[in-house]
N, C-alpha and C. Protein backbone atom coordinates (compact mmCIF):
# COMPACT_ATOMS: atom_id res chain seq x y z
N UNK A 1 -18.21 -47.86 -15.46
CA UNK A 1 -16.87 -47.60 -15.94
C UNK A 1 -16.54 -46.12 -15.73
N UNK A 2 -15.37 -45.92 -15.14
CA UNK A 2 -14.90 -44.62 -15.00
C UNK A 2 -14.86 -43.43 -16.41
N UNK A 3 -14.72 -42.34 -15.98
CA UNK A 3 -14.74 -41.76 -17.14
C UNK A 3 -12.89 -41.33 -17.23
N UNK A 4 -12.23 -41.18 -18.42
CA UNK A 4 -10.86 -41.22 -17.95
C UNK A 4 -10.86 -39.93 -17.84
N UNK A 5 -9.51 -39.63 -16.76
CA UNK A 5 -9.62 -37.78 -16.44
C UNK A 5 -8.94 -37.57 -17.95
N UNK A 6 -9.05 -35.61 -17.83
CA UNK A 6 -8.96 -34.92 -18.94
C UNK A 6 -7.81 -33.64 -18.90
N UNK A 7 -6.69 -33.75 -19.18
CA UNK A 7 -5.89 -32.43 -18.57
C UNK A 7 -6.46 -31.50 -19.41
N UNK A 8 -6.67 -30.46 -18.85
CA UNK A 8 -6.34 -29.16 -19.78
C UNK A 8 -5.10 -28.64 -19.69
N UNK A 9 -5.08 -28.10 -21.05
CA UNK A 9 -3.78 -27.97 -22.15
C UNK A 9 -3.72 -26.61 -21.70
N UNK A 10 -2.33 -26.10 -21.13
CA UNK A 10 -1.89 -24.71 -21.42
C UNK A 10 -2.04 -23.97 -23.07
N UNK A 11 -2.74 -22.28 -22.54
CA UNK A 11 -2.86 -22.19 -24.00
C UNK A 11 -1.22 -21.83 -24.53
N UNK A 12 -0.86 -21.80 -25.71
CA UNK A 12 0.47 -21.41 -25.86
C UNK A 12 0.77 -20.52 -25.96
N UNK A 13 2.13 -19.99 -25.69
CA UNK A 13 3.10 -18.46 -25.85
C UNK A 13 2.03 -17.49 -27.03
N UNK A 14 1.99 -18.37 -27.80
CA UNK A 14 1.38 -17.00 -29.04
C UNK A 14 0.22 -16.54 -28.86
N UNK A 15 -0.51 -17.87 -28.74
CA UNK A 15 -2.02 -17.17 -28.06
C UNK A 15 -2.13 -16.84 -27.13
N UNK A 16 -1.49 -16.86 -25.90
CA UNK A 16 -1.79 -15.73 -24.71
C UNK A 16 -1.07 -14.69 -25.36
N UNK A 17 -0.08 -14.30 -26.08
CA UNK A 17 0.43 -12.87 -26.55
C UNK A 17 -0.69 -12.32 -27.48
N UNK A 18 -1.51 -13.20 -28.41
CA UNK A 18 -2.57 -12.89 -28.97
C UNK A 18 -3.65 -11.77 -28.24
N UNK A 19 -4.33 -12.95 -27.41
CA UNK A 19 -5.19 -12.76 -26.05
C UNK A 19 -4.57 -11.59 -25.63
N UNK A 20 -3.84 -11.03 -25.26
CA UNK A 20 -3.54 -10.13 -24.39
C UNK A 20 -3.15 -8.95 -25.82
N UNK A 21 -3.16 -8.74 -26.62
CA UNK A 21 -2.96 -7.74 -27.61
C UNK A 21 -4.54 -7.35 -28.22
N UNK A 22 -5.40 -8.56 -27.99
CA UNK A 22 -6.48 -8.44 -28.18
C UNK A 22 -7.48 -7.57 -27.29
N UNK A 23 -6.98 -7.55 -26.24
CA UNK A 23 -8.13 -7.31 -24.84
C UNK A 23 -7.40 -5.76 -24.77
N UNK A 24 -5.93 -5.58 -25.23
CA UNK A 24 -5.54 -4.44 -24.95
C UNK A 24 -5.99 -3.46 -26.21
N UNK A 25 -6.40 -3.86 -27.37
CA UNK A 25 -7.02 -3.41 -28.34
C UNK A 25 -8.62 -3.08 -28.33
N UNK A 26 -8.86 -4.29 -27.82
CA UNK A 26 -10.49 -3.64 -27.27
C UNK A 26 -10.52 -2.78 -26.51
N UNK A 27 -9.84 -3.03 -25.59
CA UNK A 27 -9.83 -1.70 -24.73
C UNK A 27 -10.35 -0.37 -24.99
N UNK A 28 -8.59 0.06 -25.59
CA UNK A 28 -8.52 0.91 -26.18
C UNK A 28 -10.08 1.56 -27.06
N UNK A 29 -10.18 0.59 -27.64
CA UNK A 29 -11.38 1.16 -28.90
C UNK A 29 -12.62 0.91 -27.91
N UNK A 30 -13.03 0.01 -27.03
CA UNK A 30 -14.94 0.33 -26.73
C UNK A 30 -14.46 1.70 -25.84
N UNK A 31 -13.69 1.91 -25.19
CA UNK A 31 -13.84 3.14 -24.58
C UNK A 31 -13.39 4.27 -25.50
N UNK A 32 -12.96 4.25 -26.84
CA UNK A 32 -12.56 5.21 -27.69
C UNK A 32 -13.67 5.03 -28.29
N UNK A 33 -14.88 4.46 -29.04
CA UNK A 33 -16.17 4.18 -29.66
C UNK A 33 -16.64 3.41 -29.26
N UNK A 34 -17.51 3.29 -28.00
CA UNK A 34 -18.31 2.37 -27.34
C UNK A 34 -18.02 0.90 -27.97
N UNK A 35 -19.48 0.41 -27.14
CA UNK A 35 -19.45 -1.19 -27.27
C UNK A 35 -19.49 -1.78 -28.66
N UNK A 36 -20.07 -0.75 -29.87
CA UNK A 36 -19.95 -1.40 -30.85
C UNK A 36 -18.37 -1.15 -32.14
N UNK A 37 -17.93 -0.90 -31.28
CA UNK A 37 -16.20 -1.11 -32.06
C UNK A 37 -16.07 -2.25 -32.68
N UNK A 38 -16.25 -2.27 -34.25
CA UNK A 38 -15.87 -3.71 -34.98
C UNK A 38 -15.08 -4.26 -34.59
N UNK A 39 -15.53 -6.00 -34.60
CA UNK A 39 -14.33 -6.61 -34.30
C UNK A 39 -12.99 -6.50 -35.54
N UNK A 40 -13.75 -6.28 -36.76
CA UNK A 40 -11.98 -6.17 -37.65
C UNK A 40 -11.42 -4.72 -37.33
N UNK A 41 -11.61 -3.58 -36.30
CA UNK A 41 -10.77 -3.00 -36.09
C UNK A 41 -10.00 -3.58 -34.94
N UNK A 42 -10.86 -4.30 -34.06
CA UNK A 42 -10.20 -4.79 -33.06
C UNK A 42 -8.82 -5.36 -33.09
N UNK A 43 -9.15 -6.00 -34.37
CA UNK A 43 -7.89 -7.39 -35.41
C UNK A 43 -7.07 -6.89 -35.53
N UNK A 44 -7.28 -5.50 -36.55
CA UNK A 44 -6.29 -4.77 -36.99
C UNK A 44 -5.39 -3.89 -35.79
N UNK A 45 -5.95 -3.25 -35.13
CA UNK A 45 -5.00 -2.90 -34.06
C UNK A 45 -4.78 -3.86 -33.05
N UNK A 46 -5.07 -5.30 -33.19
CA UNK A 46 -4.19 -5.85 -32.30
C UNK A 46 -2.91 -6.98 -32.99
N UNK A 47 -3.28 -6.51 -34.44
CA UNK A 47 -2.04 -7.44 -35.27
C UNK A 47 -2.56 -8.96 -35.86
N UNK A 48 -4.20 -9.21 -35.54
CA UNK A 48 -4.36 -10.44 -35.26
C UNK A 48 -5.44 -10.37 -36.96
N UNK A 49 -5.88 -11.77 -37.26
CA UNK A 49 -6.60 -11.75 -37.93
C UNK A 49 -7.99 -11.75 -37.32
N UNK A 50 -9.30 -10.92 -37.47
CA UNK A 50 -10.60 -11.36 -36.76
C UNK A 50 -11.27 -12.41 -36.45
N UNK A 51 -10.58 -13.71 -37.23
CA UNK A 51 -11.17 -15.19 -36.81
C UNK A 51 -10.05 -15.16 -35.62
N UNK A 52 -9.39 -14.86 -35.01
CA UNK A 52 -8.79 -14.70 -33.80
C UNK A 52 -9.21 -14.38 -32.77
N UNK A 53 -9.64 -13.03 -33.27
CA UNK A 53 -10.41 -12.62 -32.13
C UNK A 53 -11.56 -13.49 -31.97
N UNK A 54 -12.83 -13.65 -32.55
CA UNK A 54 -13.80 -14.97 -32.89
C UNK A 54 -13.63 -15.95 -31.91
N UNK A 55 -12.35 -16.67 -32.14
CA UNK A 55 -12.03 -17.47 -31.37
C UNK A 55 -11.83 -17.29 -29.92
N UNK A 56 -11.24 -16.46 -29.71
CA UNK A 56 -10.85 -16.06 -28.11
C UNK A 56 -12.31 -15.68 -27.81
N UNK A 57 -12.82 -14.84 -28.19
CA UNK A 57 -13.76 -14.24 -27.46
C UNK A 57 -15.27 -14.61 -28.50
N UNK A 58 -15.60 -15.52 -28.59
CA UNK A 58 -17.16 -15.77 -29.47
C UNK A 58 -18.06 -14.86 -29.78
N UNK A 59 -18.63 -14.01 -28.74
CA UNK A 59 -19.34 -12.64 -28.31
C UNK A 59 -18.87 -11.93 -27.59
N UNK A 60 -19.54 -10.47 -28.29
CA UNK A 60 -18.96 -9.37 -27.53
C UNK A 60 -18.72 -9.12 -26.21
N UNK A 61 -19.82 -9.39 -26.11
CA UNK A 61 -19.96 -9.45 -24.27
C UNK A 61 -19.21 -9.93 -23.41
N UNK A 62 -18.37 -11.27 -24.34
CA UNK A 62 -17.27 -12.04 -23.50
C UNK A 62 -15.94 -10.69 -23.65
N UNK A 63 -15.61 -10.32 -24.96
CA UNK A 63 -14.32 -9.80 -25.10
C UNK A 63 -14.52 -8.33 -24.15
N UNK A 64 -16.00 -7.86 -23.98
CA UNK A 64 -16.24 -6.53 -23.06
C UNK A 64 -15.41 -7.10 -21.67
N UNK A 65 -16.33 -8.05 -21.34
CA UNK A 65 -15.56 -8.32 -20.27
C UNK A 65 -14.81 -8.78 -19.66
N UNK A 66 -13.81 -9.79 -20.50
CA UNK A 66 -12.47 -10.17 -20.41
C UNK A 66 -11.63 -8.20 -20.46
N UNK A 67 -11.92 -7.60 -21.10
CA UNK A 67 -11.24 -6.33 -21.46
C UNK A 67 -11.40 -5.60 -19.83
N UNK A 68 -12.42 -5.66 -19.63
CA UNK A 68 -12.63 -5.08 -18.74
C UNK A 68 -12.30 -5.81 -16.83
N UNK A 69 -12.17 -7.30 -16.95
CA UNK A 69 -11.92 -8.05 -16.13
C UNK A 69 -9.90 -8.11 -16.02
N UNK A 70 -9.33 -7.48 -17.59
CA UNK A 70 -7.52 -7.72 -17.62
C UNK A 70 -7.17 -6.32 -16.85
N UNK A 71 -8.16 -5.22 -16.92
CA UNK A 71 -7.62 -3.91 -16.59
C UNK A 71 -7.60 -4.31 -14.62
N UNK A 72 -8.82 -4.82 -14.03
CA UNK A 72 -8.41 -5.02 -12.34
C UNK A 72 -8.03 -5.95 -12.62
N UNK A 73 -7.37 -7.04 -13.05
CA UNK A 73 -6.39 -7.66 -12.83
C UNK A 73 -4.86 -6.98 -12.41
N UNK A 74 -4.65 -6.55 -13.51
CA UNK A 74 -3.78 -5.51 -13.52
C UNK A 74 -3.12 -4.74 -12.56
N UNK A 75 -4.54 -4.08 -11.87
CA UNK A 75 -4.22 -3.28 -11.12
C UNK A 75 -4.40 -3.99 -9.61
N UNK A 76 -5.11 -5.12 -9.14
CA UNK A 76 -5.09 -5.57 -8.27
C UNK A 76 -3.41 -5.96 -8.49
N UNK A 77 -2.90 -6.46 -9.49
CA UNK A 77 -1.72 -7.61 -9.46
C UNK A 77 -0.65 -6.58 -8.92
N UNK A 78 -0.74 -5.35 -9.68
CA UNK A 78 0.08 -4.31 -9.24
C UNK A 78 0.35 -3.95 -7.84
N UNK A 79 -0.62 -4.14 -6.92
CA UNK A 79 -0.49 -3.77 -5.77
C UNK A 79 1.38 -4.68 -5.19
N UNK A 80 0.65 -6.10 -5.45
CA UNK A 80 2.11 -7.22 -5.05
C UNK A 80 2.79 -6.74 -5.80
N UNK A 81 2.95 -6.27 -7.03
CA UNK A 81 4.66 -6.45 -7.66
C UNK A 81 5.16 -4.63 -7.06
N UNK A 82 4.50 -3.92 -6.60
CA UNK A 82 4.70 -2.73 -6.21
C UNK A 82 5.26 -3.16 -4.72
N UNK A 83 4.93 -4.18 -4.02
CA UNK A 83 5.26 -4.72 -2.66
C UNK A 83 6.86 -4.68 -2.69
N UNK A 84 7.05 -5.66 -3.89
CA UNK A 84 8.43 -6.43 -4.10
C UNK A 84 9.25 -5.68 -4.59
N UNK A 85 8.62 -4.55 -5.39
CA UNK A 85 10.18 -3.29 -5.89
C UNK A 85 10.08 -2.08 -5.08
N UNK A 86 9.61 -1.66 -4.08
CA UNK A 86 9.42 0.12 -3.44
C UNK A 86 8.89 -0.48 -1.99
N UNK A 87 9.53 0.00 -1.11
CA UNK A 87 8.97 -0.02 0.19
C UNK A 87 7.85 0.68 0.08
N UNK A 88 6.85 -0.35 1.29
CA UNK A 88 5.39 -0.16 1.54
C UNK A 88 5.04 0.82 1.60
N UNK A 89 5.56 2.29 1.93
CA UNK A 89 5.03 3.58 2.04
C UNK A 89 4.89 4.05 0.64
N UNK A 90 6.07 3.40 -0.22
CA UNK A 90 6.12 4.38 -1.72
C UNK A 90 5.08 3.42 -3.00
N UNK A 91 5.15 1.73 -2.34
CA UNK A 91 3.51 0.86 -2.98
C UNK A 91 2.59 1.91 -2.98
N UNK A 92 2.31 1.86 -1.98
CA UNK A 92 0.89 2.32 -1.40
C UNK A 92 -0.14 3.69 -2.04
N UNK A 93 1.10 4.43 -2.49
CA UNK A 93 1.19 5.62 -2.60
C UNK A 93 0.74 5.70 -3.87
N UNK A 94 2.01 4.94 -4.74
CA UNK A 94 1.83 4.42 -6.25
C UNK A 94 0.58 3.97 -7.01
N UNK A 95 -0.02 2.81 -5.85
CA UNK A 95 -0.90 1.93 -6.30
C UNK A 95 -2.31 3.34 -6.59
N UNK A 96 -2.36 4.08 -4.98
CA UNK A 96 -3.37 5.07 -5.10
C UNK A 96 -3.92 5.49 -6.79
N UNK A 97 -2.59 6.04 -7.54
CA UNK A 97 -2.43 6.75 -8.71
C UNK A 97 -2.95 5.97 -10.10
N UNK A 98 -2.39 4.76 -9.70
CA UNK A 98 -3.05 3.94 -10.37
C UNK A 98 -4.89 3.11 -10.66
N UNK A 99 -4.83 3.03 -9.37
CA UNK A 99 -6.04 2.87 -9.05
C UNK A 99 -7.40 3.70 -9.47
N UNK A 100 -7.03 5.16 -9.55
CA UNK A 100 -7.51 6.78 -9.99
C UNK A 100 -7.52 6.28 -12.03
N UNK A 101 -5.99 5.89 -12.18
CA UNK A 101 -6.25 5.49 -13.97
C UNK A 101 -7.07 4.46 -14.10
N UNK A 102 -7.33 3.31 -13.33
CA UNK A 102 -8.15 2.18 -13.62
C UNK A 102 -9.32 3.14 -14.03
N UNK A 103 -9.66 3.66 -12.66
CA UNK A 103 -11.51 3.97 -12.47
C UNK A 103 -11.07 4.97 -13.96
N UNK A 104 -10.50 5.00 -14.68
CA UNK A 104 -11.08 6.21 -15.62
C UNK A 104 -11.16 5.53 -16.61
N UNK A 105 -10.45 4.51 -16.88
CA UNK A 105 -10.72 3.40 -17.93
C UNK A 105 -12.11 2.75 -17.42
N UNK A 106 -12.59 2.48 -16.36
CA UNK A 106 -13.83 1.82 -16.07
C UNK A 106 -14.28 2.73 -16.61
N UNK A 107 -15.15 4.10 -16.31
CA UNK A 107 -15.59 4.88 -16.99
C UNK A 107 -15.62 5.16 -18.16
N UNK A 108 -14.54 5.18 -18.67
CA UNK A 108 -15.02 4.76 -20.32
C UNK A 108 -15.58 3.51 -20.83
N UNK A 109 -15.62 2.61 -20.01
CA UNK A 109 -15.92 1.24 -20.63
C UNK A 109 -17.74 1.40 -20.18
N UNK A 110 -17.92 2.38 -19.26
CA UNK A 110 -19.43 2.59 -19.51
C UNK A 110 -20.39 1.98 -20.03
N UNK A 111 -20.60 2.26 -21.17
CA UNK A 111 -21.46 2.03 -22.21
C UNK A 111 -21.36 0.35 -22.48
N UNK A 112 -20.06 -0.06 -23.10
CA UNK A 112 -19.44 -1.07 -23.11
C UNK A 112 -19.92 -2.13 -22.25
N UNK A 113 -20.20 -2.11 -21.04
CA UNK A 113 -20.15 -2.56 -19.59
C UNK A 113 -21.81 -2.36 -19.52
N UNK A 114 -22.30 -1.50 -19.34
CA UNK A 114 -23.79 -1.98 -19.60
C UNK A 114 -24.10 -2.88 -20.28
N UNK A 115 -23.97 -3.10 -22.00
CA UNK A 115 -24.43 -4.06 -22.74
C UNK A 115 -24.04 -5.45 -22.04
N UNK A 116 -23.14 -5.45 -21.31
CA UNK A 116 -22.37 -7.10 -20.67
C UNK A 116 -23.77 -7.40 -19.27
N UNK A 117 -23.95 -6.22 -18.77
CA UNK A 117 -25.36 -6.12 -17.91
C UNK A 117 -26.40 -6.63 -18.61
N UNK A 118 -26.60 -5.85 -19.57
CA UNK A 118 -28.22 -5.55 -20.21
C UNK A 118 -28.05 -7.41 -20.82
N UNK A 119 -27.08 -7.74 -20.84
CA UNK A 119 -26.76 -9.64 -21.43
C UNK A 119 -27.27 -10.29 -20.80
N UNK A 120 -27.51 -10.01 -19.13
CA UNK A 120 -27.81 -10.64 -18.47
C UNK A 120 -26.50 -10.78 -17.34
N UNK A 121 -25.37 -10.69 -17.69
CA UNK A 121 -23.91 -10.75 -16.69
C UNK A 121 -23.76 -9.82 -15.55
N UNK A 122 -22.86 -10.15 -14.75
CA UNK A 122 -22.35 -9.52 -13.54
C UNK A 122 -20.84 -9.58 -13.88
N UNK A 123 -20.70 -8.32 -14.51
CA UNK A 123 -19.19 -8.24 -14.89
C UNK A 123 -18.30 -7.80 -13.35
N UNK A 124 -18.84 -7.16 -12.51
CA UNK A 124 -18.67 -6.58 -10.99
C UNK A 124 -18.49 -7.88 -9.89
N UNK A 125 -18.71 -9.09 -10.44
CA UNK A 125 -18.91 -9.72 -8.95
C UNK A 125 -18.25 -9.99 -7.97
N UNK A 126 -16.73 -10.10 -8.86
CA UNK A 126 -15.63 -10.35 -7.56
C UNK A 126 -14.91 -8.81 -7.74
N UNK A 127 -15.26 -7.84 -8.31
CA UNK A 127 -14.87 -6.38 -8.11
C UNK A 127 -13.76 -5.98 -7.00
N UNK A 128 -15.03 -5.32 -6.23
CA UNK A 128 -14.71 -5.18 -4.33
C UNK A 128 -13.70 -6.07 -4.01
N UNK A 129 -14.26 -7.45 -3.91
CA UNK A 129 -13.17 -7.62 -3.18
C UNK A 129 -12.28 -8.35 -3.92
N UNK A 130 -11.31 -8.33 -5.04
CA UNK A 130 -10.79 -8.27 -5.49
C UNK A 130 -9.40 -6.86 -5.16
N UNK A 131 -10.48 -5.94 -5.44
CA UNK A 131 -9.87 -4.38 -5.11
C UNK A 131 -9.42 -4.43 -3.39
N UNK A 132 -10.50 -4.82 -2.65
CA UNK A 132 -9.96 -4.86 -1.37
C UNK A 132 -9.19 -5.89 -0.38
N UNK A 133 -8.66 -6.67 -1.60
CA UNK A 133 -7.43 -7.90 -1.26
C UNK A 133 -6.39 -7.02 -1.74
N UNK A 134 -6.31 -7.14 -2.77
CA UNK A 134 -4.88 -5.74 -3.39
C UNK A 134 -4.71 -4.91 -2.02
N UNK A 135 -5.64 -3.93 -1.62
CA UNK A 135 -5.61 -3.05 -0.80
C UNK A 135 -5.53 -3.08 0.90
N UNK A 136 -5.77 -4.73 1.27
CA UNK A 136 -5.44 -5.43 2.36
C UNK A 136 -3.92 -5.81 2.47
N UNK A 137 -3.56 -6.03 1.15
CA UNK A 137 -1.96 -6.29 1.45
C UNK A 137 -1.24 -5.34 1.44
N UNK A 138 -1.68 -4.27 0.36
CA UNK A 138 -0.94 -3.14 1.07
C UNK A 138 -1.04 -2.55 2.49
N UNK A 139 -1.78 -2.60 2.68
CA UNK A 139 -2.08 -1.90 4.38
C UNK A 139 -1.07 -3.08 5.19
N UNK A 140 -1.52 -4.31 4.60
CA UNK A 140 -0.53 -5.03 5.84
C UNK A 140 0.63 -4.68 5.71
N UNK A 141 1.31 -4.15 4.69
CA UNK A 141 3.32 -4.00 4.66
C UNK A 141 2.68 -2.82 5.33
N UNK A 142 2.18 -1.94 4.87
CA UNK A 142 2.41 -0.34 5.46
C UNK A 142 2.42 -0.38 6.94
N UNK A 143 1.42 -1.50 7.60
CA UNK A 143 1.25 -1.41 9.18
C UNK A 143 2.31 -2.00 9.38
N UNK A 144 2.80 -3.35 9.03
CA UNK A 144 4.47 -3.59 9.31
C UNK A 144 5.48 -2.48 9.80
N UNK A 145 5.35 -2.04 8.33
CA UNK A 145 6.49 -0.95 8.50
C UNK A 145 6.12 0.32 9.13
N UNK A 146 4.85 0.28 10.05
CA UNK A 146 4.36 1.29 11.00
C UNK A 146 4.45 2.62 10.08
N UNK A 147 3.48 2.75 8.89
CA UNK A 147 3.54 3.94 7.73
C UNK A 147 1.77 4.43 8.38
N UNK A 148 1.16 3.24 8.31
CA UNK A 148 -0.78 3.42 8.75
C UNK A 148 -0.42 2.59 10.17
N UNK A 149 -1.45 3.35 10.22
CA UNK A 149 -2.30 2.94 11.33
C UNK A 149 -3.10 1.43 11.28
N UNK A 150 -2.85 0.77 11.98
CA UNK A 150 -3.74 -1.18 12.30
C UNK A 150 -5.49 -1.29 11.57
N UNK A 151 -6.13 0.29 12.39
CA UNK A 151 -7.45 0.02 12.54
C UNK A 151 -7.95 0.13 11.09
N UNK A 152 -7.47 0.87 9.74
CA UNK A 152 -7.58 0.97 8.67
C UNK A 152 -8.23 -0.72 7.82
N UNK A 153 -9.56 -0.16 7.85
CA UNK A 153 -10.08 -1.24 7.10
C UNK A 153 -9.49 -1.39 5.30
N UNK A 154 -9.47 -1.94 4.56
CA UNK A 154 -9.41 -1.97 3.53
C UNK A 154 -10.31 -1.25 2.59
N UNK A 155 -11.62 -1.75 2.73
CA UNK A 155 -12.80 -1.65 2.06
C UNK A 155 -13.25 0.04 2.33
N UNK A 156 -12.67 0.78 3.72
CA UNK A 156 -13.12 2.25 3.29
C UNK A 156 -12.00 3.27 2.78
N UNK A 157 -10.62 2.31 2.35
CA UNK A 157 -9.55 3.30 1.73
C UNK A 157 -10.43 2.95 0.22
N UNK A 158 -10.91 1.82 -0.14
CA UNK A 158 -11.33 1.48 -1.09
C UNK A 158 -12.66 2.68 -1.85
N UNK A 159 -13.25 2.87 -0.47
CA UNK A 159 -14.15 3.45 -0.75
C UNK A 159 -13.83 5.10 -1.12
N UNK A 160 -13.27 5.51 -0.21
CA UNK A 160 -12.48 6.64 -0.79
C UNK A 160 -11.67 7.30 -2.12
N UNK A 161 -11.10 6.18 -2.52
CA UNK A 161 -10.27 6.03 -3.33
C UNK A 161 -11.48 6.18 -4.48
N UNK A 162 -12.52 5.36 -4.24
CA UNK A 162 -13.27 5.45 -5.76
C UNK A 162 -14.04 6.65 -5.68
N UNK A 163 -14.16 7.51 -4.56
CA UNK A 163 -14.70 9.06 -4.81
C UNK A 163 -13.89 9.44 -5.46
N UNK A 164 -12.84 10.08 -4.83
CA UNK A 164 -11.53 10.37 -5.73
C UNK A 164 -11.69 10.56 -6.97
N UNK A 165 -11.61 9.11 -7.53
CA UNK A 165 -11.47 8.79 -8.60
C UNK A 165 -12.56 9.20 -9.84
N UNK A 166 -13.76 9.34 -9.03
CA UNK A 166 -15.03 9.31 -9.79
C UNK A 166 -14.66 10.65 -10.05
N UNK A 167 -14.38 11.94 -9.52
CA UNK A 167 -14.28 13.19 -9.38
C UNK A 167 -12.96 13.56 -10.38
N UNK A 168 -12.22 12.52 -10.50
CA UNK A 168 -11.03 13.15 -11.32
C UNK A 168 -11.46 13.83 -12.77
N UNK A 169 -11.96 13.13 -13.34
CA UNK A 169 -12.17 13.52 -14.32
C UNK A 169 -12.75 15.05 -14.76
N UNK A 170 -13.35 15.21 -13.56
CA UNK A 170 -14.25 16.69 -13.93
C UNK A 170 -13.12 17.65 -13.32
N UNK A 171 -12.76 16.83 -12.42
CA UNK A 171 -11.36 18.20 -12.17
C UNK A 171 -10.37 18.60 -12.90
N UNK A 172 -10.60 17.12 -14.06
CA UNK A 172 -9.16 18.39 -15.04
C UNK A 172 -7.79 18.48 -14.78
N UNK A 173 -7.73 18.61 -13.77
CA UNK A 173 -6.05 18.94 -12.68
C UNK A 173 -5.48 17.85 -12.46
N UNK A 174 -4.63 16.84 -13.17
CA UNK A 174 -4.09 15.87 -12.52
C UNK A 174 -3.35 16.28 -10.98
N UNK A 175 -3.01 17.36 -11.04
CA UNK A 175 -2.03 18.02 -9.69
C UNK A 175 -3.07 17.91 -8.33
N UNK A 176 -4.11 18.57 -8.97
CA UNK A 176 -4.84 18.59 -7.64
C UNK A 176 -5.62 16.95 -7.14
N UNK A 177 -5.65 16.18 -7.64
CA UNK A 177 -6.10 14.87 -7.82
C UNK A 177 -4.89 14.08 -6.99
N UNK A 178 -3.85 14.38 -7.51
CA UNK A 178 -2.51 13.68 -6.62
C UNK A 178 -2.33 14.62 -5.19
N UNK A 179 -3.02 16.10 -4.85
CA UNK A 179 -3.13 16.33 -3.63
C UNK A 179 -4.48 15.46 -3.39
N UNK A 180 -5.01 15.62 -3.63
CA UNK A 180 -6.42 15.02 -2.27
C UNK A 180 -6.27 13.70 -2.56
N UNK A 181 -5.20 12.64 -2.97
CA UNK A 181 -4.86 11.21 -2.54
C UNK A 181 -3.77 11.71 -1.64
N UNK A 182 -2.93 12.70 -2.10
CA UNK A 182 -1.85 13.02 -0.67
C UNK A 182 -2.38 12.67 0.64
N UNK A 183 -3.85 13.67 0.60
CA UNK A 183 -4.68 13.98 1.65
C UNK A 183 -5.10 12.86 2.47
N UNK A 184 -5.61 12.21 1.66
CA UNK A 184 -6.31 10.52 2.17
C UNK A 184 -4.88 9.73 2.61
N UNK A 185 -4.07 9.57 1.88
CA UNK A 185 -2.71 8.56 2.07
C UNK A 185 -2.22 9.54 3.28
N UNK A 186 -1.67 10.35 3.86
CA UNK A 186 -1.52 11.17 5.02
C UNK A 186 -2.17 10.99 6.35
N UNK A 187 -3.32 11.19 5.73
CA UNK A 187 -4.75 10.76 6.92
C UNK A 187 -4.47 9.43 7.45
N UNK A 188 -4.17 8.59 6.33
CA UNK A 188 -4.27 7.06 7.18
C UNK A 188 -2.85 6.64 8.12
N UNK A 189 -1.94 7.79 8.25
CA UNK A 189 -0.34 7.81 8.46
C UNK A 189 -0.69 7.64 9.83
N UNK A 190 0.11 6.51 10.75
CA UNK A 190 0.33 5.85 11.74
C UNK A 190 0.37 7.08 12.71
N UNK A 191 -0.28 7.08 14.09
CA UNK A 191 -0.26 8.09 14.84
C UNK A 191 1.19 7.80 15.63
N UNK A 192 1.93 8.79 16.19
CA UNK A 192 3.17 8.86 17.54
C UNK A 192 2.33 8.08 18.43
């Protein structure tokens, strides 16, 4: 006898507004007091009661890395909706800046992000290329619109981008940080 199929149920309006006040609250706090940020502060700055959080996320390790899995979402998703409002030269450009705030939120999630390791997890696995799909579609409008150059792999603006990024922090200078992405975004500018 067959087994009968099973839909899964959309979660509803409140609990994804939940969910997402939640992950933006963890956030905030494991990289403001590492991985062990109570969950009832979590509650409290996200409006929710802590059997909420509980629920969404059972263990820490899950809400580390849902928290840490909504921030490249984010910023991968950003790349497309940056497509659809700013021509490809001024995406591209944008996304860079952004990309520089992710990695500094990764960096704080540090500590955070080990324990999801030390669990046994691969919070990193679809990372890369995740980051270097975002960063493939930008290059494709930019080569469209003849801004880069064709031969521009994805994966070494990628790679660049996370020196950059790793370095911001000790530099202090947001100014000088938005020159040496000038530098790189310039470099990759379509030859005559």
């Amino acid at each position: 006898m067959a087994k009968p199929e099973t839909t899964q149920r959309r979660p509803r309006a409140d609990g994804q507004r939940n969910r997402a006040r939640i992950l933006e609250a963890a956030l905030h706090l494991f990289v403001e007091r590492g991985p062990d940020a109570p969950f009832t502060e979590i509650a409290k700055e996200a409006g929710v009661g802590v059997g909420t959080v509980y629920r969404h996320f059972p263990a820490r390790e899950d809400l580390i890395e849902a928290a840490y899995r909504s921030e490249l979402d984010a910023v991968c998703a950003g790349a497309v909706e940056l497509l659809e409002q700013v021509p490809p030269r001024d995406a591209l450009r944008t996304w860079m800046d952004r990309f520089v705030d992710y990695w500094a939120t990764k960096i704080g999630l540090t500590e955070a992000l080990e324990a999801v390791v030390a669990a046994g997890r691969d919070p990193f696995a679809q990372s890369r290329g995740q980051v270097d799909e975002a960063v493939g579609a930008l290059l494709a409008a930019t080569v469209e619109a003849g801004v880069t150059r064709p031969e521009i792999e994805p994966d070494d603006v990628v790679v660049a981008l996370s020196g950059i990024a790793m370095v911001a922090p000790v530099l202090e200078d947001r100014d000088q940080v938005s020159r040496v992405l000038d530098l790189l975004y310039e470099g990759m500018g379509a030859r005559p």
